[in-house]
N, C-alpha and C. Protein backbone atom coordinates (compact mmCIF):
# COMPACT_ATOMS: atom_id res chain seq x y z
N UNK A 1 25.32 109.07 170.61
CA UNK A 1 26.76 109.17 170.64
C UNK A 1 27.20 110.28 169.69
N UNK A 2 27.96 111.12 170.04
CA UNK A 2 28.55 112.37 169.07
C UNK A 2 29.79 112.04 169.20
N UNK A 3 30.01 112.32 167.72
CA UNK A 3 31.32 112.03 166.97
C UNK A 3 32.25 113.16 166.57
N UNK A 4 33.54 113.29 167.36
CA UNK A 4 34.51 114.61 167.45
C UNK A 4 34.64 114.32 166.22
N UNK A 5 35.31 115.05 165.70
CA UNK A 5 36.54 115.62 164.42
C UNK A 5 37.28 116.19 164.50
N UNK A 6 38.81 116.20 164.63
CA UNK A 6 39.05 116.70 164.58
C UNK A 6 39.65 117.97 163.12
N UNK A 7 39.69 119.65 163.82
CA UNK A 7 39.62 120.39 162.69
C UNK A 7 40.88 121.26 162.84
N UNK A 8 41.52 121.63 161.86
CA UNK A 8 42.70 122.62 162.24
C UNK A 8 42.76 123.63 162.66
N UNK A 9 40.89 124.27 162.15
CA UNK A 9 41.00 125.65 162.39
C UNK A 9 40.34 125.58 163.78
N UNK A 10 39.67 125.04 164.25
CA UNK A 10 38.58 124.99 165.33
C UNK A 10 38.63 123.95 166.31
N UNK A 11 39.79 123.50 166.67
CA UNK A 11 39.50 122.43 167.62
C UNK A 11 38.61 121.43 167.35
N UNK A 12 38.13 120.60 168.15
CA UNK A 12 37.25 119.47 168.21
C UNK A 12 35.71 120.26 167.98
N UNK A 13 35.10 119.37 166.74
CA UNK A 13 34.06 119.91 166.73
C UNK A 13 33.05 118.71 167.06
N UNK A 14 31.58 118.88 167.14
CA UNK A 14 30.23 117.83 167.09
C UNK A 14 30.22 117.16 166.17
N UNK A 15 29.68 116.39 166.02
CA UNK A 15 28.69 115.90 164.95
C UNK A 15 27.52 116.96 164.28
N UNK A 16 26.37 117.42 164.74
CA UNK A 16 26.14 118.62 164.75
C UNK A 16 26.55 119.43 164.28
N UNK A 17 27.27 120.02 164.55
CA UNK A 17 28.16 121.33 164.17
C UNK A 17 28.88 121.03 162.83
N UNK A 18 29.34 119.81 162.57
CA UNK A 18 29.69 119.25 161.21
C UNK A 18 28.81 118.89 160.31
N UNK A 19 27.66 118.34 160.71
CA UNK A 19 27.02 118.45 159.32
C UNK A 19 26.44 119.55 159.11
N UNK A 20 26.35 120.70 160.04
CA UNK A 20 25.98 121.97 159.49
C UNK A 20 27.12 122.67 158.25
N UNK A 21 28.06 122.61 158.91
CA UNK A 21 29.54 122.80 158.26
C UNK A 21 29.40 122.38 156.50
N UNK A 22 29.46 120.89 156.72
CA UNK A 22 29.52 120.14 154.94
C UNK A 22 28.18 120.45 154.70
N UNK A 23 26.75 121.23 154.88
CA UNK A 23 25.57 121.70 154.09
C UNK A 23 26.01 122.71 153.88
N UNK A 24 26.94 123.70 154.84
CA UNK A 24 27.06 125.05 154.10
C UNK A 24 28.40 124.97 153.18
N UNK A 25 29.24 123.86 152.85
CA UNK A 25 29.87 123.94 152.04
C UNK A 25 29.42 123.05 150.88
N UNK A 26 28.19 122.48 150.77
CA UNK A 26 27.75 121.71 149.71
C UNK A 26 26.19 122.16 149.65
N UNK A 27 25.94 123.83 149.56
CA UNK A 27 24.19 124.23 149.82
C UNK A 27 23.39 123.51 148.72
N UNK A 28 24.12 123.29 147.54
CA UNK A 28 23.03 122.97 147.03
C UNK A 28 22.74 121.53 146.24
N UNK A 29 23.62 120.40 147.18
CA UNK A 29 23.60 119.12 147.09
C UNK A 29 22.76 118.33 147.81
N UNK A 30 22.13 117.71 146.95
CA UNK A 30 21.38 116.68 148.08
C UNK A 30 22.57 115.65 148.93
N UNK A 31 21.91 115.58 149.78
CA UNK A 31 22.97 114.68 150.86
C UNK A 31 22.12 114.14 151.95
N UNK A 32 22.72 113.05 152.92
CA UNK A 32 21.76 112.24 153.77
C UNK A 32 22.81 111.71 154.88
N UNK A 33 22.71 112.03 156.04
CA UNK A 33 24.05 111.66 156.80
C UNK A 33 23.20 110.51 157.73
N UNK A 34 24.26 109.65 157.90
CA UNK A 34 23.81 108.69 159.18
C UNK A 34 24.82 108.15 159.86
N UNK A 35 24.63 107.30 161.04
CA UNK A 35 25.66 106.36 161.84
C UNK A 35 25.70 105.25 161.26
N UNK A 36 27.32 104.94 161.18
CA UNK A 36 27.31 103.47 160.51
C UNK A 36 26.85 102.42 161.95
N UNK A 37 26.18 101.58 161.67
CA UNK A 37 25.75 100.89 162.38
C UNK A 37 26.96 99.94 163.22
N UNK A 38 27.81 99.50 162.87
CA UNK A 38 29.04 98.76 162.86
C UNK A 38 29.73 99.82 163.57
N UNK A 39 30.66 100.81 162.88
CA UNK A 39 31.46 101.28 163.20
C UNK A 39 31.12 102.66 164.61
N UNK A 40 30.29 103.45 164.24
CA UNK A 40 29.77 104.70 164.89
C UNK A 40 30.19 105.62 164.09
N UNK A 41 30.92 105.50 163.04
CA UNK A 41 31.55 107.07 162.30
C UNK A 41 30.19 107.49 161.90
N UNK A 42 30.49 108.57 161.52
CA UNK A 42 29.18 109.09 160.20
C UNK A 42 29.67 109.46 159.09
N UNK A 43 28.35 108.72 158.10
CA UNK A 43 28.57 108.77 156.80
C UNK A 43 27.90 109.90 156.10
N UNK A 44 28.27 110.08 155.22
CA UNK A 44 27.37 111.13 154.48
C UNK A 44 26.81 110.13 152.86
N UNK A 45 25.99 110.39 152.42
CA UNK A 45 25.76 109.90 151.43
C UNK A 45 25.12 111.27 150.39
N UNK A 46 25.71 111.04 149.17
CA UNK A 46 25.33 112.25 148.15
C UNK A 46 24.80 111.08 147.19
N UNK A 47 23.23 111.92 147.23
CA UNK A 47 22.16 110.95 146.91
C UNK A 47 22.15 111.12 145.02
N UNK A 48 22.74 112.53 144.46
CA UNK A 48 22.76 112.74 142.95
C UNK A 48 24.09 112.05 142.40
N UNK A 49 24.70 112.08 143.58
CA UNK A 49 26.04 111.11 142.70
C UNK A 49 26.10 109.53 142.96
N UNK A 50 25.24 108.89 143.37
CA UNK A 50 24.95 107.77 143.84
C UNK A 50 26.73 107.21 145.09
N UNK A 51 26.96 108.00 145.33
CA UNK A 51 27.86 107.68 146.46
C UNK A 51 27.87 108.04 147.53
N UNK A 52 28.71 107.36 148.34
CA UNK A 52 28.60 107.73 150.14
C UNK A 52 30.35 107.72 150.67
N UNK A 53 30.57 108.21 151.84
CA UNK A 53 32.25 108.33 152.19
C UNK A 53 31.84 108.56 153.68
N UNK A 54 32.57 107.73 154.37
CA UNK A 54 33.03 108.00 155.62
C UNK A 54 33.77 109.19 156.25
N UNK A 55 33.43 109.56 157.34
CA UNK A 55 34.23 110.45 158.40
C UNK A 55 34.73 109.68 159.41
N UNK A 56 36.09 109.29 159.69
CA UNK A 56 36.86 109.21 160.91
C UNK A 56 36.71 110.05 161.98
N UNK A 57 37.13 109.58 162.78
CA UNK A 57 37.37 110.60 164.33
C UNK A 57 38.55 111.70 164.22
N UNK A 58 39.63 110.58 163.39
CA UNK A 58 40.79 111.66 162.99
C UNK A 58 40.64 112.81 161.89
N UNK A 59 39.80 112.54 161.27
CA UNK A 59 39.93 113.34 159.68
C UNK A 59 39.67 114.73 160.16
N UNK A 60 40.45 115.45 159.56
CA UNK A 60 40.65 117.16 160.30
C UNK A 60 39.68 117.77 159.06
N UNK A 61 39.19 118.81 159.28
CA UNK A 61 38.57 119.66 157.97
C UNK A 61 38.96 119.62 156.65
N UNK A 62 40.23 119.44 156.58
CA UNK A 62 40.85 119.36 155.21
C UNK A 62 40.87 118.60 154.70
N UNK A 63 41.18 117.17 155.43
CA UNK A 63 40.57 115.82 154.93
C UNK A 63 39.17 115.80 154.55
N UNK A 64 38.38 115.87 155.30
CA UNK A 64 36.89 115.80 154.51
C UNK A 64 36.95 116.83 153.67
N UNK A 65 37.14 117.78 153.23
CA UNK A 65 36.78 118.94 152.27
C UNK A 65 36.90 118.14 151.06
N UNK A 66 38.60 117.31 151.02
CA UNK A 66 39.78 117.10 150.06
C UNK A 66 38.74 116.08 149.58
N UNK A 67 38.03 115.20 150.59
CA UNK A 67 37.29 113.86 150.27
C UNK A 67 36.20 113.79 149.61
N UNK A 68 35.56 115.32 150.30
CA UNK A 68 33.94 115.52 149.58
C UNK A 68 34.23 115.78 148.28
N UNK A 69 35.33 116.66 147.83
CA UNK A 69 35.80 117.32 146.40
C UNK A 69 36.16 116.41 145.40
N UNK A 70 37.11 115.35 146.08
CA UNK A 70 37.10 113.76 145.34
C UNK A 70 35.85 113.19 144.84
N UNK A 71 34.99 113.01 145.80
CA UNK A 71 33.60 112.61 145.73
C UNK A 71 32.54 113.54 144.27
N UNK A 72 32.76 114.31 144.70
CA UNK A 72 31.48 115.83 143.66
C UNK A 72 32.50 115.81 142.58
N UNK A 73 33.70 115.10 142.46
CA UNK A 73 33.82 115.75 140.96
C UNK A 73 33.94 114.72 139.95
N UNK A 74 33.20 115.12 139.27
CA UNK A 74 33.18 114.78 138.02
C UNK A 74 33.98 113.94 136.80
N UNK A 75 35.18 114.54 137.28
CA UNK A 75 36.62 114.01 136.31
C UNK A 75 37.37 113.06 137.19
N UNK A 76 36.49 112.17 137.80
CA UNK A 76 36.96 110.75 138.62
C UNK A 76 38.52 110.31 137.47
N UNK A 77 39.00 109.81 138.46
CA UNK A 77 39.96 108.75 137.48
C UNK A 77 40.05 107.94 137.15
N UNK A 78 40.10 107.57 135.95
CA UNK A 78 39.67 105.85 134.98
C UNK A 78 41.06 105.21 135.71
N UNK A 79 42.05 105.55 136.17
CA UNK A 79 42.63 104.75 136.65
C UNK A 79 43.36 104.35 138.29
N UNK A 80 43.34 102.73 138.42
CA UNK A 80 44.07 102.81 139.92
C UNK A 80 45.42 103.21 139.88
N UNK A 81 45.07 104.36 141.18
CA UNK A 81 46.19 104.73 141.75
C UNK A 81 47.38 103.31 142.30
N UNK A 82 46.94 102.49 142.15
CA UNK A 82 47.99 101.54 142.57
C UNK A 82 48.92 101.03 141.51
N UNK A 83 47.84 99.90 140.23
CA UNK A 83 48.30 99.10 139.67
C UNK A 83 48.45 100.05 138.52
N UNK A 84 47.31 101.15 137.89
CA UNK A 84 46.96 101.73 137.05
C UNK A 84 46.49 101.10 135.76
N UNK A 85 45.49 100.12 136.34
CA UNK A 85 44.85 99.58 135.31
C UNK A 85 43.38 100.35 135.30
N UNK A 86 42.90 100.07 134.40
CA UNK A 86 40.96 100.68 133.89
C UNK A 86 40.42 100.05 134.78
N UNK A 87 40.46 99.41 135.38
CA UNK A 87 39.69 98.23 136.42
C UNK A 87 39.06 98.83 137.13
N UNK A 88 39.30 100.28 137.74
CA UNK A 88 38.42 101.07 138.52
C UNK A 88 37.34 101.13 138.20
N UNK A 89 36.97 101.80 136.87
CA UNK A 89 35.60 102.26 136.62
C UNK A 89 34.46 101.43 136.96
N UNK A 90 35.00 99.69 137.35
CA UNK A 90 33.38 99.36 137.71
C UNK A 90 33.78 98.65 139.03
N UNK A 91 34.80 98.76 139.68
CA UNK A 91 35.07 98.43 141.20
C UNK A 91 35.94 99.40 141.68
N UNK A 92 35.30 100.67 142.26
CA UNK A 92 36.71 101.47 142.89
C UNK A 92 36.00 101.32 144.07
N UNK A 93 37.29 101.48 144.73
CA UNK A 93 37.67 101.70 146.40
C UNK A 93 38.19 102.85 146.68
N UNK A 94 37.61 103.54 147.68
CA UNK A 94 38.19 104.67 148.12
C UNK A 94 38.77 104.48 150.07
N UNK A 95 39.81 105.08 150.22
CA UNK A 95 40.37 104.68 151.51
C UNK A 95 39.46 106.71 152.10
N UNK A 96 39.22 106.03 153.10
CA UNK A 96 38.28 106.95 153.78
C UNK A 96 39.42 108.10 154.80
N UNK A 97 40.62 107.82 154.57
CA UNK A 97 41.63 109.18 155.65
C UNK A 97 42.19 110.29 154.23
N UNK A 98 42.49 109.38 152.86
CA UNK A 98 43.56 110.33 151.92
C UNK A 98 42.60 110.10 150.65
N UNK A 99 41.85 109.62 150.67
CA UNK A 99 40.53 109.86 149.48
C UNK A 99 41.19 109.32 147.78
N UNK A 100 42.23 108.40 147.96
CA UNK A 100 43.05 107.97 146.90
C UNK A 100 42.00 106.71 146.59
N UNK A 101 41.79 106.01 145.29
CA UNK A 101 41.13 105.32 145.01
C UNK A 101 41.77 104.16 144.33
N UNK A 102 41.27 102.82 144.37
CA UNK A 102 41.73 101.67 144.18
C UNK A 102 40.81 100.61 143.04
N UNK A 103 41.69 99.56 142.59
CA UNK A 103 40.22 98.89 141.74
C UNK A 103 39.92 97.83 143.20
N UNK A 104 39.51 97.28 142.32
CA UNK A 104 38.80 96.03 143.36
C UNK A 104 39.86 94.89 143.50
N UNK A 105 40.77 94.55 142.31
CA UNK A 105 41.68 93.37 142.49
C UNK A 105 43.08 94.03 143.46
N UNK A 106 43.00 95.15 143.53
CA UNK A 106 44.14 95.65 144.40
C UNK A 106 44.01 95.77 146.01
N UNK A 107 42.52 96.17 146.11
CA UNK A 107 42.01 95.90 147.33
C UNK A 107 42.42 94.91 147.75
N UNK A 108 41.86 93.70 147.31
CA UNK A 108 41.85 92.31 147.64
C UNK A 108 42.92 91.79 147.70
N UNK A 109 44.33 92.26 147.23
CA UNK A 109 45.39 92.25 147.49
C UNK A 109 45.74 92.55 148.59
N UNK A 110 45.54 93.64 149.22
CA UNK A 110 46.00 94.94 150.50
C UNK A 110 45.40 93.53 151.33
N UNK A 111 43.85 93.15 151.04
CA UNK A 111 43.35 92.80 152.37
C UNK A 111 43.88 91.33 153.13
N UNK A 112 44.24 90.47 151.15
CA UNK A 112 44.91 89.41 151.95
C UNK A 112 46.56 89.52 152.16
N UNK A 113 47.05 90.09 151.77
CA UNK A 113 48.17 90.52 152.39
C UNK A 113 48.80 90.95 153.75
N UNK A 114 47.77 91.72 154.23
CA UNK A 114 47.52 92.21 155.78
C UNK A 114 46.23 91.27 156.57
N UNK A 115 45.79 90.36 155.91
CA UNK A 115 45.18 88.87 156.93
C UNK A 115 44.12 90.07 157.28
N UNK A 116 43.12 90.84 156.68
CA UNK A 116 42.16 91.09 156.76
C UNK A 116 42.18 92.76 157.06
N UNK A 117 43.63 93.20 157.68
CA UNK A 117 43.60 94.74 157.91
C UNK A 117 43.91 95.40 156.09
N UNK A 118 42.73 96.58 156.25
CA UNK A 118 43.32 97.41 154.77
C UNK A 118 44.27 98.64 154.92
N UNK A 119 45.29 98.59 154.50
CA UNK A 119 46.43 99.59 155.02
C UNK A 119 46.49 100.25 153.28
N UNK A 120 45.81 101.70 153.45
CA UNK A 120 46.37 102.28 152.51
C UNK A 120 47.61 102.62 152.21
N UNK A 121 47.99 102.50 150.95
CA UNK A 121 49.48 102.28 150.61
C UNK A 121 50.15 103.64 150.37
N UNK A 122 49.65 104.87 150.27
CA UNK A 122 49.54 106.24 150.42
C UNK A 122 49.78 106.92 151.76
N UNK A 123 48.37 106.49 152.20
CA UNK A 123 49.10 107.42 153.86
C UNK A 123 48.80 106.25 154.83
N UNK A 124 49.03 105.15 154.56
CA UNK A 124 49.29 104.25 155.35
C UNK A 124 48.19 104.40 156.70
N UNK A 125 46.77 104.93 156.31
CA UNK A 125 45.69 104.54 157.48
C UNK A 125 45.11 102.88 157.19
N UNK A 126 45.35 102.49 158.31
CA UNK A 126 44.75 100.85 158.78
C UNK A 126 43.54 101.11 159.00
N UNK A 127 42.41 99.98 158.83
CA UNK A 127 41.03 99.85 158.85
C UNK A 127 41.41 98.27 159.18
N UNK A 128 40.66 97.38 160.22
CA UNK A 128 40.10 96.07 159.62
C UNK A 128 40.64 95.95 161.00
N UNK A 129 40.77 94.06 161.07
CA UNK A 129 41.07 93.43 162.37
C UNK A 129 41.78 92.71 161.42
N UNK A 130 42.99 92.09 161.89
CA UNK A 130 43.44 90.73 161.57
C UNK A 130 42.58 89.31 161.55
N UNK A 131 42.47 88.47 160.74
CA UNK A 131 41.71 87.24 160.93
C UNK A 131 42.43 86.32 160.47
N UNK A 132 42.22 84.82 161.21
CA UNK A 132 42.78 83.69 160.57
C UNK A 132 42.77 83.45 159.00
N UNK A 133 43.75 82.73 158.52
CA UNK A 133 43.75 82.42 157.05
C UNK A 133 42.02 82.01 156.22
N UNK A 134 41.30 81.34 157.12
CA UNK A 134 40.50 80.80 156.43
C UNK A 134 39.49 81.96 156.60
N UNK A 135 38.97 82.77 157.21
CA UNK A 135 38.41 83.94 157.62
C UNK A 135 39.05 84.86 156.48
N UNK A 136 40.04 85.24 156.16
CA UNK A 136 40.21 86.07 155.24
C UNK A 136 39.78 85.79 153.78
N UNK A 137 39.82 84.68 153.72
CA UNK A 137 39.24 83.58 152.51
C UNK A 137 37.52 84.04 152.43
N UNK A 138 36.77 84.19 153.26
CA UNK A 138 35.51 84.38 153.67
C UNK A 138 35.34 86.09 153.51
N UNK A 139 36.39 86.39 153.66
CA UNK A 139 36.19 87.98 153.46
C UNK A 139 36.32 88.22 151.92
N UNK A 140 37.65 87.74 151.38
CA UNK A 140 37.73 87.95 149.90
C UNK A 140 36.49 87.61 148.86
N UNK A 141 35.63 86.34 149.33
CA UNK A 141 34.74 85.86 148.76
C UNK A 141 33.25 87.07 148.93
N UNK A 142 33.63 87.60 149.86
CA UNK A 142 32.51 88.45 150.45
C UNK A 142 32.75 90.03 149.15
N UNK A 143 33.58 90.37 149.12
CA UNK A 143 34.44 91.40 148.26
C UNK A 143 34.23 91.19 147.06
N UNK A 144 34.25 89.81 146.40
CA UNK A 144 33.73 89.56 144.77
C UNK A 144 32.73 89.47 144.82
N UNK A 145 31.57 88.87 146.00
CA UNK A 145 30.38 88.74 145.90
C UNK A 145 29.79 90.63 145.73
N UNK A 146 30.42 91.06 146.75
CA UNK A 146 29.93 92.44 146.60
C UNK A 146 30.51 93.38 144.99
N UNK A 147 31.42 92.80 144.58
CA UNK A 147 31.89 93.69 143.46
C UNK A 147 31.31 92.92 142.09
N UNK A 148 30.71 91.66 142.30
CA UNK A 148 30.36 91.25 141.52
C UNK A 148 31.07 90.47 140.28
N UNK A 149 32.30 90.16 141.22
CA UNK A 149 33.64 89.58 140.15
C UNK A 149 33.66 87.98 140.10
């Protein structure tokens, strides 16, 4: 399955043709791309910064550039863009369309608030399905288990 993108300057590009693209704009990063198994996007993973970020179908060139640049740099922000507490530094969330970052208790806010959809509060891209009350309960528990809270 190949995965469009769209790009501003170039129309719809490959999969292919994009990860050639982010190696020649990241030559001398290690990196490791794959299909999310779940979703079909592709991920990239930057193996020296111990992180990974999604590509949408929608995300145009500038979005991923803006995302990878979020990602490679260095001077991350100690704080959430939401609540603006320190809480990030050992649970951030990043929304995969506007590359704005979250702690973990704000997440978990977004998610039970929206019954399981995550609606960034920035540029307002949705991720998730709706689920019954007790299902979202099962998700939140899933979210501390993974953040370790």
């Amino acid at each position: 399955m190949s995965i469009n993108v769209r790009s501003d300057e170039m129309g719809t590009i490959k999969r292919n043709q994009l990860i050639h693209r982010i190696r020649d704009y990241l030559p001398n990063e290690k990196i490791q791309f794959k299909k999310n198994e779940i979703t079909g996007d592709l991920e990239i993973i930057f193996t020296n910064k111990k992180a990974m970020m999604t590509i949408l179908d929608s995300n145009t060139w500038d979005e991923i550039k803006r995302h990878i640049d979020v990602k490679m740099s260095n001077e991350k922000s100690n704080e959430c863009s939401i609540c603006s507490t320190n809480e990030i530094q050992k649970r951030r969330v990043t929304c995969t369309k506007c590359a704005n970052e979250w702690c973990g208790n704000c997440y978990i806010r977004i998610f039970r608030a929206n019954k399981g959809i995550t609606k960034c509060p920035f540029c307002r891209y949705s991720i998730g399905e709706e689920f019954p009350e007790f299902m979202v309960e099962i998700g939140v528990q899933q979210i501390l288990d993974r953040f370790g809270m």
